[in-house]
N, C-alpha and C. Protein backbone atom coordinates (compact mmCIF):
# COMPACT_ATOMS: atom_id res chain seq x y z
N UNK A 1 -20.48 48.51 12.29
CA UNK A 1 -20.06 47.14 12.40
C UNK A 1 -20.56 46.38 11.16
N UNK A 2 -19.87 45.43 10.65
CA UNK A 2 -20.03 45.00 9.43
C UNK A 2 -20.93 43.52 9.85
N UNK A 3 -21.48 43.09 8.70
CA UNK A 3 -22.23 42.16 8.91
C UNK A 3 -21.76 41.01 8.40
N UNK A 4 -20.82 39.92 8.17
CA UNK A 4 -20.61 38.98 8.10
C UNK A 4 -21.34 37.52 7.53
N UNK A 5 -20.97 37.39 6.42
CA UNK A 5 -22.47 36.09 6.06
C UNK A 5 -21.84 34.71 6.04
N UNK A 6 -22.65 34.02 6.99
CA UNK A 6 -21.76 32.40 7.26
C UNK A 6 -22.28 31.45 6.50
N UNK A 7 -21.48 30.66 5.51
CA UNK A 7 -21.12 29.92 4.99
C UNK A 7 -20.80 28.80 5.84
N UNK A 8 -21.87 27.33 5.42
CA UNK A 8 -21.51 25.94 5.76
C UNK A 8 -20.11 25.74 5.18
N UNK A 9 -19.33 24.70 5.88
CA UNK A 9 -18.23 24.27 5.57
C UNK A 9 -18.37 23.43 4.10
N UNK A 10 -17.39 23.38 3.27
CA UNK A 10 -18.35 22.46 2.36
C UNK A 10 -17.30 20.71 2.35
N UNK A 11 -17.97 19.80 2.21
CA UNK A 11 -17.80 18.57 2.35
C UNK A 11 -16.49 18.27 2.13
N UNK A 12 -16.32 18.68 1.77
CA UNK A 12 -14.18 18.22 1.48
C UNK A 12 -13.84 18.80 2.81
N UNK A 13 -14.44 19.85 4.16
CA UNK A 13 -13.82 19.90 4.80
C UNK A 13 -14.18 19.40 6.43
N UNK A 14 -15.33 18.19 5.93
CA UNK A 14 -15.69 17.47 6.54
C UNK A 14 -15.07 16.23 6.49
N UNK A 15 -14.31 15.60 5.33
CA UNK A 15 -13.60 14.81 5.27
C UNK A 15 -12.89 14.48 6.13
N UNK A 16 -12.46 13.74 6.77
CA UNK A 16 -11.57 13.76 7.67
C UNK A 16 -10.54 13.05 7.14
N UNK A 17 -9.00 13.56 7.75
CA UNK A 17 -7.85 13.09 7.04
C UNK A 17 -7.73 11.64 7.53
N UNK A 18 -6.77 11.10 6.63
CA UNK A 18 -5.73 9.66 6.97
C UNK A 18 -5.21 9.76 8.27
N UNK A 19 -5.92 8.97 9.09
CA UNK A 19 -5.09 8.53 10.21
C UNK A 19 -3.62 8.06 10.15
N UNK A 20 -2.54 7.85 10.51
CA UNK A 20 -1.00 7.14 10.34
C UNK A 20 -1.80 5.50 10.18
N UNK A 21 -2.61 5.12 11.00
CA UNK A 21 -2.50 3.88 10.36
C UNK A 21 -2.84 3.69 9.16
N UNK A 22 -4.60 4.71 8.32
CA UNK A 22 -5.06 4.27 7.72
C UNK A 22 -3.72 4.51 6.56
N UNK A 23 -2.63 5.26 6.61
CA UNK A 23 -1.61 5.61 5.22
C UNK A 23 -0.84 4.08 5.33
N UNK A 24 -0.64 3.56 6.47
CA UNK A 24 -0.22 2.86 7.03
C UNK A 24 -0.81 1.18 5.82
N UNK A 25 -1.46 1.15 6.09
CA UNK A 25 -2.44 0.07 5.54
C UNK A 25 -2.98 0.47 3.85
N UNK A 26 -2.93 1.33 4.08
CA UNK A 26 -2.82 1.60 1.65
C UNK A 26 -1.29 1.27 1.93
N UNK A 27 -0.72 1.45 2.06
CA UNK A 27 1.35 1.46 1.44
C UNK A 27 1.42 -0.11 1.50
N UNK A 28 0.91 -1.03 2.86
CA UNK A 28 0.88 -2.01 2.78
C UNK A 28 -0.28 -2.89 1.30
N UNK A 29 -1.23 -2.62 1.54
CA UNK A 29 -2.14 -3.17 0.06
C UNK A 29 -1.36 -2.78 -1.01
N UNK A 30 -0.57 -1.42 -1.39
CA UNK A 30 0.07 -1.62 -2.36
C UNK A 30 1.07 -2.66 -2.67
N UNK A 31 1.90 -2.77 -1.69
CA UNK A 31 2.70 -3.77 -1.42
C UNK A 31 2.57 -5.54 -2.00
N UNK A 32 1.13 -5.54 -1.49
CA UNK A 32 0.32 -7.05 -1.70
C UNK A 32 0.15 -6.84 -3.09
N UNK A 33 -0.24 -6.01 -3.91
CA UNK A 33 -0.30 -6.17 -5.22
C UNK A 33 0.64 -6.35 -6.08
N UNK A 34 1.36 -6.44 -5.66
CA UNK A 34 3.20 -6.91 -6.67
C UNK A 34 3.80 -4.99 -6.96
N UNK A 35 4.32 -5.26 -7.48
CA UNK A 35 5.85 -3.93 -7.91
C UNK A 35 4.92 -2.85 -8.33
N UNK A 36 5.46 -2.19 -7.97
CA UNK A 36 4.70 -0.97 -8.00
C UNK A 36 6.19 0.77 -7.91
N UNK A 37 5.68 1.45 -9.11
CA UNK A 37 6.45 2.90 -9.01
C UNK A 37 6.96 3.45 -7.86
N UNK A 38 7.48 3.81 -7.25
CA UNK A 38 7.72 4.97 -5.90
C UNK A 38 8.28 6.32 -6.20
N UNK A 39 8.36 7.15 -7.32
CA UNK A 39 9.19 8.07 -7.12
C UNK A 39 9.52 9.34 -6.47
N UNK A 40 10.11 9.72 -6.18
CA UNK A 40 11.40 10.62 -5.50
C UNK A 40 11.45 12.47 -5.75
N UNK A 41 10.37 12.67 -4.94
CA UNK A 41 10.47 14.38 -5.45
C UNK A 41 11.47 15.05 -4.64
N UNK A 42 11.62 16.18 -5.88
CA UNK A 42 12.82 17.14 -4.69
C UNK A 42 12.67 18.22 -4.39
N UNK A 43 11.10 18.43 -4.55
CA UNK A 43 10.78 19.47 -3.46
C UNK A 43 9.25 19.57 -4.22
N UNK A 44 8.75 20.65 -3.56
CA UNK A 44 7.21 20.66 -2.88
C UNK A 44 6.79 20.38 -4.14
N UNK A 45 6.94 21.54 -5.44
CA UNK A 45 6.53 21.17 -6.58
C UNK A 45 6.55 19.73 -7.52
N UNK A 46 7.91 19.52 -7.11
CA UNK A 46 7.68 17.87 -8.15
C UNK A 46 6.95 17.00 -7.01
N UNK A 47 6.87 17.18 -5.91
CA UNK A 47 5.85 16.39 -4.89
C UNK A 47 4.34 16.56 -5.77
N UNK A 48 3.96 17.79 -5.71
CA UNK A 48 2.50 18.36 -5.81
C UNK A 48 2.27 17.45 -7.60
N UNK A 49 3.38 17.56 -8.50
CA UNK A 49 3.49 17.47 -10.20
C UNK A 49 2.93 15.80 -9.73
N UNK A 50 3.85 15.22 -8.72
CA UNK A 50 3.60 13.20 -9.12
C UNK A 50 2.21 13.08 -8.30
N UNK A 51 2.06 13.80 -7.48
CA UNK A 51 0.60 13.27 -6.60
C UNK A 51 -0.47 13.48 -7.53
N UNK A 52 -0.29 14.74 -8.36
CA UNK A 52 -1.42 14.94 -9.63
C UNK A 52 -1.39 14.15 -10.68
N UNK A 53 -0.35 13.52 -10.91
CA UNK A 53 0.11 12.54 -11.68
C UNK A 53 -1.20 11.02 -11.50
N UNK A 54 -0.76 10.68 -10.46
CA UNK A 54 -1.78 9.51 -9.75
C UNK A 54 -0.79 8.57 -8.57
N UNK A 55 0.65 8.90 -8.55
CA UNK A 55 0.75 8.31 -7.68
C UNK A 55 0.30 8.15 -6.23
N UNK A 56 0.53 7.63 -5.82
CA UNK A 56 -0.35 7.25 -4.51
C UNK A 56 0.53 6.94 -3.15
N UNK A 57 2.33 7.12 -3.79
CA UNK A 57 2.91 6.94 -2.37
C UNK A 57 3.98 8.23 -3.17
N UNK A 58 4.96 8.66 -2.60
CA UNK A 58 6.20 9.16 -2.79
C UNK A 58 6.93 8.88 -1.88
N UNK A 59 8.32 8.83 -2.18
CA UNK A 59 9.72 8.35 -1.15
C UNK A 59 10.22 9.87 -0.97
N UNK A 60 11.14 9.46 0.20
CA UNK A 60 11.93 11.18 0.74
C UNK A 60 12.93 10.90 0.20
N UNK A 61 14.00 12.26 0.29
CA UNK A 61 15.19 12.53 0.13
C UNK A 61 16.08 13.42 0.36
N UNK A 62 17.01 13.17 1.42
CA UNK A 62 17.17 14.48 1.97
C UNK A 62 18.20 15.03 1.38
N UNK A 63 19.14 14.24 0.35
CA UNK A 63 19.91 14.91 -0.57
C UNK A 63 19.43 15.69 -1.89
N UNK A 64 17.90 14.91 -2.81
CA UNK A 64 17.63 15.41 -3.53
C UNK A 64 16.85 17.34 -2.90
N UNK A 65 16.33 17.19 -1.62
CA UNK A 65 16.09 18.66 -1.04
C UNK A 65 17.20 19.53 -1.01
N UNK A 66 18.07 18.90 -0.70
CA UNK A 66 19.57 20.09 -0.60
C UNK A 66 19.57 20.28 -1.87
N UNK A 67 19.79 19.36 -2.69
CA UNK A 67 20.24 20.11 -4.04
C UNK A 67 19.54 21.00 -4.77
N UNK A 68 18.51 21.09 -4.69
CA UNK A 68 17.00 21.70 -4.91
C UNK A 68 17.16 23.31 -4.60
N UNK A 69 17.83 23.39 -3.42
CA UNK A 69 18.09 24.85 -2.79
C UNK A 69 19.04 25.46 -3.38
């Protein structure tokens, strides 16, 4: 039988995620700050490319996903 060595979780997975409201309430503060970017990925990768980017919201699209495929 093998012996197994346990490892604490480490702090990023203590984090706990965004509640719906708390996403809820950043989209709104963005809002209060005047005009602001939104753009439009069409699939996982240009999602993953703008979030690394710095945006902070993205919009859907269910035509830009079809075309994608």
């Amino acid at each position: 039988m093998a012996v197994r060595e346990f490892r604490q979780p480490s702090d990023a997975m203590h984090k706990a995620r965004p509640t719906v409201a708390d996403k809820r309430r950043a989209f709104h503060q963005m809002h209060e700050s005047g005009c602001f970017a939104i753009p439009n990925p069409w699939d996982v990768g240009s999602a993953l490319y703008l979030q690394g980017l710095g945006f902070k919201a993205l919009a859907t699209t269910s035509s830009g996903f079809a075309w994608s495929q």
